[in-house]
PDB file of N, CA and C in Angstrom:
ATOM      1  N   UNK A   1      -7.962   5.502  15.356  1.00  0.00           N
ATOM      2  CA  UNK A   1      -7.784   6.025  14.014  1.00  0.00           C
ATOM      3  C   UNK A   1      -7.578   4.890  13.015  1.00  0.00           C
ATOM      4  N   UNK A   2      -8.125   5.309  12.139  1.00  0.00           N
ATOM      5  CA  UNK A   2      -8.076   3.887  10.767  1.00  0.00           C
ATOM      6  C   UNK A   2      -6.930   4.942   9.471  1.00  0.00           C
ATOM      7  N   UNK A   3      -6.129   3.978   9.339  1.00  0.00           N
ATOM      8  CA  UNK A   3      -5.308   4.554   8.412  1.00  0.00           C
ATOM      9  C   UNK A   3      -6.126   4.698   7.381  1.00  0.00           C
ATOM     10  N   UNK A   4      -5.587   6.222   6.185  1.00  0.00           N
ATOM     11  CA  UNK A   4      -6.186   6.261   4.843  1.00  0.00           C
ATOM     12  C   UNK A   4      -6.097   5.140   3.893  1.00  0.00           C
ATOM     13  N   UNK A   5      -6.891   4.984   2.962  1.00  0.00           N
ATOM     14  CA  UNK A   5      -6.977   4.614   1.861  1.00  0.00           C
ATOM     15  C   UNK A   5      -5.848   4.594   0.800  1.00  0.00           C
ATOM     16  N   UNK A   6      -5.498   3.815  -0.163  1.00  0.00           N
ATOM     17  CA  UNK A   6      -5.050   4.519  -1.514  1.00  0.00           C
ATOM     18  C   UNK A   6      -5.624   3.484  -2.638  1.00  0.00           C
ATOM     19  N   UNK A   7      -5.435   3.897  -3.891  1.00  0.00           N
ATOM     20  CA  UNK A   7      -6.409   3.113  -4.900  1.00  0.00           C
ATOM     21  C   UNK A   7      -5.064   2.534  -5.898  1.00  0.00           C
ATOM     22  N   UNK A   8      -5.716   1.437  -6.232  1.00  0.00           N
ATOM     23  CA  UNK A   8      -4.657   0.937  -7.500  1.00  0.00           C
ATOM     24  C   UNK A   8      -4.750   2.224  -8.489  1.00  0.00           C
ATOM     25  N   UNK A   9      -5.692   2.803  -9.175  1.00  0.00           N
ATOM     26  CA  UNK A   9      -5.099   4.197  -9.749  1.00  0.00           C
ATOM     27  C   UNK A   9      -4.045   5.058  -9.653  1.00  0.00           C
ATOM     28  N   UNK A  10      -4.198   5.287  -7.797  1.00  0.00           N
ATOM     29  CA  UNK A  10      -2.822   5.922  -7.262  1.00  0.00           C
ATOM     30  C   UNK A  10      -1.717   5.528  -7.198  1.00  0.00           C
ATOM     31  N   UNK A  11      -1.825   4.343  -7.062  1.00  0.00           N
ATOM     32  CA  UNK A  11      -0.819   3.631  -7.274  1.00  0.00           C
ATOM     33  C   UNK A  11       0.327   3.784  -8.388  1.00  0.00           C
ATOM     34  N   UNK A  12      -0.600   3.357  -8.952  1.00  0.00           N
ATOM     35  CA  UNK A  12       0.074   3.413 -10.515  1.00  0.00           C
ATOM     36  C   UNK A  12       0.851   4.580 -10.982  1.00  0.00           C
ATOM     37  N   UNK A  13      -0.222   5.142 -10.530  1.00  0.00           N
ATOM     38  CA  UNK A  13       0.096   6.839 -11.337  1.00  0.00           C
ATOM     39  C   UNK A  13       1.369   7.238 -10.248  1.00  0.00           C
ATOM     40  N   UNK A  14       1.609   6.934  -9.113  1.00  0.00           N
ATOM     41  CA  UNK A  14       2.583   6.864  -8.468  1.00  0.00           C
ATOM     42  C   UNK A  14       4.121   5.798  -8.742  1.00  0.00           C
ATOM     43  N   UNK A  15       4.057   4.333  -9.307  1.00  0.00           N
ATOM     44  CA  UNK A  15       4.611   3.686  -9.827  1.00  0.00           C
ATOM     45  C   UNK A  15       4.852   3.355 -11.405  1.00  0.00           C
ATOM     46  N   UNK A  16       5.010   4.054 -12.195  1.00  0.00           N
ATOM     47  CA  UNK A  16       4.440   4.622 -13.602  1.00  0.00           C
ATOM     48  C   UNK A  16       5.433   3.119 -14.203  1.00  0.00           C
ATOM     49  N   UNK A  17       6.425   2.963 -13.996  1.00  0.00           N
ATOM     50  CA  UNK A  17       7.505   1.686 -14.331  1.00  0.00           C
ATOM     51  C   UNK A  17       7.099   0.429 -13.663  1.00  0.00           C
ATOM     52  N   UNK A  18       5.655   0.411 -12.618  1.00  0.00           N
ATOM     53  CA  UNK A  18       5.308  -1.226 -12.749  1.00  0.00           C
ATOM     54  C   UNK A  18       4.478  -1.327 -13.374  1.00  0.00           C
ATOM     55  N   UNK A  19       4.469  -2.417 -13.848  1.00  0.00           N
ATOM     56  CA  UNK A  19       2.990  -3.377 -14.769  1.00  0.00           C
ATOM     57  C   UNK A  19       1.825  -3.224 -13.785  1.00  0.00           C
ATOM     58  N   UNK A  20       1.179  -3.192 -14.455  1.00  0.00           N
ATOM     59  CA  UNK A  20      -0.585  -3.407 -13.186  1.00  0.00           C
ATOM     60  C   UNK A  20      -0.589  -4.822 -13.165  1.00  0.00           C
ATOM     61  N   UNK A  21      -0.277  -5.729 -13.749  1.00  0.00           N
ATOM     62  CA  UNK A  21      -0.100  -7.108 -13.454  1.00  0.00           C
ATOM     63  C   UNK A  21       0.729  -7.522 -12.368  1.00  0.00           C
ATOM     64  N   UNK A  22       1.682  -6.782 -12.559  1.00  0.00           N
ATOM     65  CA  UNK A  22       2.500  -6.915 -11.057  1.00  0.00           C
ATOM     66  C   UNK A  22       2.261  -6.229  -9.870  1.00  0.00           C
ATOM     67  N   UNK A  23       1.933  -5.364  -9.970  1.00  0.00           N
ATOM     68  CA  UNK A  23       1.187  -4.552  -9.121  1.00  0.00           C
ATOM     69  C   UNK A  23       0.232  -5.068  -8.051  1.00  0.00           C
ATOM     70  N   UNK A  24      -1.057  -5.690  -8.779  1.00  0.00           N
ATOM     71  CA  UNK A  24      -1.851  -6.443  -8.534  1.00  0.00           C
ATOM     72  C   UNK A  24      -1.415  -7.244  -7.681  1.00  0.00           C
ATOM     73  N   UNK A  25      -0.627  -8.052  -8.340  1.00  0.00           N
ATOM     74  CA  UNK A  25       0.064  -9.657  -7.685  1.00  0.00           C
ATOM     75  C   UNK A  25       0.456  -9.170  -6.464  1.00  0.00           C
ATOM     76  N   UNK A  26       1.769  -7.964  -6.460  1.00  0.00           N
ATOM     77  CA  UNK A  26       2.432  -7.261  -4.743  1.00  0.00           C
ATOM     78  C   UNK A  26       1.198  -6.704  -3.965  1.00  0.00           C
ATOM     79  N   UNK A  27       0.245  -6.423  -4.763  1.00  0.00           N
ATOM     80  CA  UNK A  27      -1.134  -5.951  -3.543  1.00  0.00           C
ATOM     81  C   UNK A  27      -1.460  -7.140  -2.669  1.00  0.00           C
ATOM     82  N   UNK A  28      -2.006  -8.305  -3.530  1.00  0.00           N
ATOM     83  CA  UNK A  28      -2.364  -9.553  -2.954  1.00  0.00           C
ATOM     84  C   UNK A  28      -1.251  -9.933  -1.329  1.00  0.00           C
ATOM     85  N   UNK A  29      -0.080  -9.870  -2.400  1.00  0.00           N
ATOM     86  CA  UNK A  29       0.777 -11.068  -1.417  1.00  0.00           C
ATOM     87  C   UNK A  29       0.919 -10.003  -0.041  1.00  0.00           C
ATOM     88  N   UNK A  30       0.676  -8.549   0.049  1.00  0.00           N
ATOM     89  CA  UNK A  30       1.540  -7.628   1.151  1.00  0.00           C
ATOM     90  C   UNK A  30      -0.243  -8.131   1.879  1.00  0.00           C
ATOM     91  N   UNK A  31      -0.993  -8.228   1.498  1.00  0.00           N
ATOM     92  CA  UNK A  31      -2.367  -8.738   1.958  1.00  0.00           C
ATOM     93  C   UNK A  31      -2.529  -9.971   2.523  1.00  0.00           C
ATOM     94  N   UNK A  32      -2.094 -11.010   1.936  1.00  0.00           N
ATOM     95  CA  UNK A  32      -1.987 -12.351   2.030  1.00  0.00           C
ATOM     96  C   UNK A  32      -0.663 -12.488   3.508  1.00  0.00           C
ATOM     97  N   UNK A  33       0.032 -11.535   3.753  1.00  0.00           N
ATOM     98  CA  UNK A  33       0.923 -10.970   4.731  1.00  0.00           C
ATOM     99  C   UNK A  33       0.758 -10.490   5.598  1.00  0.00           C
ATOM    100  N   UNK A  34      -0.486  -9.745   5.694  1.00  0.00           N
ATOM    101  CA  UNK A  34      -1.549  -9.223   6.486  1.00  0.00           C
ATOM    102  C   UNK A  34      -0.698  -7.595   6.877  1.00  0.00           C
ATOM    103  N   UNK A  35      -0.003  -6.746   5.917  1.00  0.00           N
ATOM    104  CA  UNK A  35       0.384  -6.095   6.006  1.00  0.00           C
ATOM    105  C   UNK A  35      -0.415  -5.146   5.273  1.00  0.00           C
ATOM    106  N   UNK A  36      -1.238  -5.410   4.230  1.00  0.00           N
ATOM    107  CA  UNK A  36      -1.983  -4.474   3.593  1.00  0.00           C
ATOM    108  C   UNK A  36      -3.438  -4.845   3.994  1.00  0.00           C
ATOM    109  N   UNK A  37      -4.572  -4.164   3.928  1.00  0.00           N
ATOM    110  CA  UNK A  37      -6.127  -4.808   4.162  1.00  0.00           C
ATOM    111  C   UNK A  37      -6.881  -4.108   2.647  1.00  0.00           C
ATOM    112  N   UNK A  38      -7.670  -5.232   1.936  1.00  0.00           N
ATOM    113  CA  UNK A  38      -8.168  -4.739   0.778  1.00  0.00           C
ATOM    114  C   UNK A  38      -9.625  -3.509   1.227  1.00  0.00           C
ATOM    115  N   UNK A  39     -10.004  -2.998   1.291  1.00  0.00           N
ATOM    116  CA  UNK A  39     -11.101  -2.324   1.547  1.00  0.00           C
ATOM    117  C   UNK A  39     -12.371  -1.939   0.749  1.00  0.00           C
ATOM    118  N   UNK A  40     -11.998  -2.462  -0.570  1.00  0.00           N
ATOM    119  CA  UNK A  40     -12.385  -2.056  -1.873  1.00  0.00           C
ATOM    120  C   UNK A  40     -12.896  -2.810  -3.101  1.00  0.00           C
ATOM    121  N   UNK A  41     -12.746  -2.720  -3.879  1.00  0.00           N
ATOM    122  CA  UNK A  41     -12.599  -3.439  -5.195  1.00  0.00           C
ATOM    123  C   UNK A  41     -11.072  -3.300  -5.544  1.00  0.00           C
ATOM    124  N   UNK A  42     -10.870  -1.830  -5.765  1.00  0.00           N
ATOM    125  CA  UNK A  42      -9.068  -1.501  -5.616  1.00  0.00           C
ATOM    126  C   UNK A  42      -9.122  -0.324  -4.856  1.00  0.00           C
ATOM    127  N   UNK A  43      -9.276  -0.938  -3.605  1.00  0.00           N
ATOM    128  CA  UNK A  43      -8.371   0.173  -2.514  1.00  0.00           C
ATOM    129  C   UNK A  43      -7.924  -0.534  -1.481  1.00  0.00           C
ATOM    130  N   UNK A  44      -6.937   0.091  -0.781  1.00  0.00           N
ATOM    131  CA  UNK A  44      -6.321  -0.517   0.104  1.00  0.00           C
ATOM    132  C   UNK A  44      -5.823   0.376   1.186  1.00  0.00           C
ATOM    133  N   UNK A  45      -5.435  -0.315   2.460  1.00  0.00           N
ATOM    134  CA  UNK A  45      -4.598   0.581   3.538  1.00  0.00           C
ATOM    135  C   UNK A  45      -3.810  -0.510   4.426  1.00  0.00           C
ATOM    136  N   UNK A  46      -2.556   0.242   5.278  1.00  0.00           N
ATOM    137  CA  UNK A  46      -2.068  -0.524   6.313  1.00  0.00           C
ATOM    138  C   UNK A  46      -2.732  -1.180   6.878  1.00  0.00           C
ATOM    139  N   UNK A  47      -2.501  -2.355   7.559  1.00  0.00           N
ATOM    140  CA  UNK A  47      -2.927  -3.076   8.422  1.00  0.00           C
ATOM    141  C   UNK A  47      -3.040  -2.419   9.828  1.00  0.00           C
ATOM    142  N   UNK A  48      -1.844  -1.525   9.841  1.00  0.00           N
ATOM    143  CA  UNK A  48      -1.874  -1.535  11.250  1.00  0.00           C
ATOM    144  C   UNK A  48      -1.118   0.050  11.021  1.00  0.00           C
ATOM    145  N   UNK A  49      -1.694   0.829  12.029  1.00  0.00           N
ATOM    146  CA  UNK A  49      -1.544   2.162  11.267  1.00  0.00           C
ATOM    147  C   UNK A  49      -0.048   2.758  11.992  1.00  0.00           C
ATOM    148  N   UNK A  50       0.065   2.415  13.315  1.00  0.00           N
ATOM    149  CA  UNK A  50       1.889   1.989  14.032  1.00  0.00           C
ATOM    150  C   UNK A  50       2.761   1.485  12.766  1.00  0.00           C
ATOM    151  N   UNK A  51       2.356   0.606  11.819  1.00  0.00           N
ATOM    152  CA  UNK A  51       3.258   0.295  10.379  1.00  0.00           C
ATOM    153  C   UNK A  51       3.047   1.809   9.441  1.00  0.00           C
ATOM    154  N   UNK A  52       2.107   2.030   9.473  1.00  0.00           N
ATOM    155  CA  UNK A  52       2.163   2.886   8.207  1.00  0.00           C
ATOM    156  C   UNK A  52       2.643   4.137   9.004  1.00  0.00           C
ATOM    157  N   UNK A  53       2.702   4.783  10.295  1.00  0.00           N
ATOM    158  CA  UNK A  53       3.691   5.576  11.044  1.00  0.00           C
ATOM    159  C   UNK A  53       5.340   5.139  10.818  1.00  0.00           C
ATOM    160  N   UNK A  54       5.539   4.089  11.225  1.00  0.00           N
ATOM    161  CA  UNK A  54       6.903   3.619  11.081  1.00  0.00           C
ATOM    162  C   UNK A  54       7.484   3.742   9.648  1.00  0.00           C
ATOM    163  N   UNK A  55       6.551   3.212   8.941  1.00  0.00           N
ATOM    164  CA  UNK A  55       7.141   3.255   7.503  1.00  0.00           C
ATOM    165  C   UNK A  55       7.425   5.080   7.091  1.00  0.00           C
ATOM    166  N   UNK A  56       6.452   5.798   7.605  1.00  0.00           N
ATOM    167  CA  UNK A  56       6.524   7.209   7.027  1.00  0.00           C
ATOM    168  C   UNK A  56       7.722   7.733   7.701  1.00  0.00           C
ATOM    169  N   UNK A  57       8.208   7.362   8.836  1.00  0.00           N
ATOM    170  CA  UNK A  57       9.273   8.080   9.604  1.00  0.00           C
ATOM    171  C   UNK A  57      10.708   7.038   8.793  1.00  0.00           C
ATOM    172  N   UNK A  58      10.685   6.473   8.480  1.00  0.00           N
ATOM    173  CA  UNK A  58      11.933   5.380   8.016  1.00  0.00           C
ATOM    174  C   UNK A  58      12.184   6.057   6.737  1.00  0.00           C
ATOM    175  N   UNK A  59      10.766   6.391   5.931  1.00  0.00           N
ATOM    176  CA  UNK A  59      11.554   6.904   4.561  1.00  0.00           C
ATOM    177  C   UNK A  59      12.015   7.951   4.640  1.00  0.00           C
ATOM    178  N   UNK A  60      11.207   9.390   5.058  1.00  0.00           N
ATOM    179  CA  UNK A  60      11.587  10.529   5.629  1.00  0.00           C
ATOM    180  C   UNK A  60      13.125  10.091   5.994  1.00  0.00           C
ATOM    181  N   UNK A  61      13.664   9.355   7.147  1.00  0.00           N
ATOM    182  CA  UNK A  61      14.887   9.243   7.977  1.00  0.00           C
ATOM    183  C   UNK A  61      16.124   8.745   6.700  1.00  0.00           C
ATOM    184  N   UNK A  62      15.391   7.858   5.316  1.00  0.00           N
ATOM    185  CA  UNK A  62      16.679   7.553   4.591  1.00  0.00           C
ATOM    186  C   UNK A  62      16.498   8.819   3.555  1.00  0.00           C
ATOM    187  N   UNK A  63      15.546   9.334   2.877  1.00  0.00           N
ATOM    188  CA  UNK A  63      15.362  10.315   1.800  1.00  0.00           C
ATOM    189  C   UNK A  63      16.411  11.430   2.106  1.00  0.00           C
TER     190      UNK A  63
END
């Protein structure tokens, strides 16, 4: 299985209080980290889809 997608659009529209300048920049570096993979022009997904499981059960577990 290949984790989904999401778009700097979604993003945004999901993070309404960051800059797209900064935005941008935290896309790069979680990439440059090899935690994000660009797929796109602006889209992106986990690296590793065991992270993007873990991450979904961690927020769920503090929310």
């Amino acid at each position: 299985h290949v984790a989904p997608t999401v778009t700097q659009e979604q993003l945004s529209a999901a993070l309404p209080t960051i800059p797209t300048d900064r935005l941008r920049r935290t896309l790069q570096e979680l990439c440059d980290h090899h935690v994000l993979v660009r797929v796109g022009t602006s889209e992106w997904r986990f690296a590793s889809l065991l992270f993007q499981r873990w991450l979904a059960l961690n927020s769920v577990a503090e929310g």
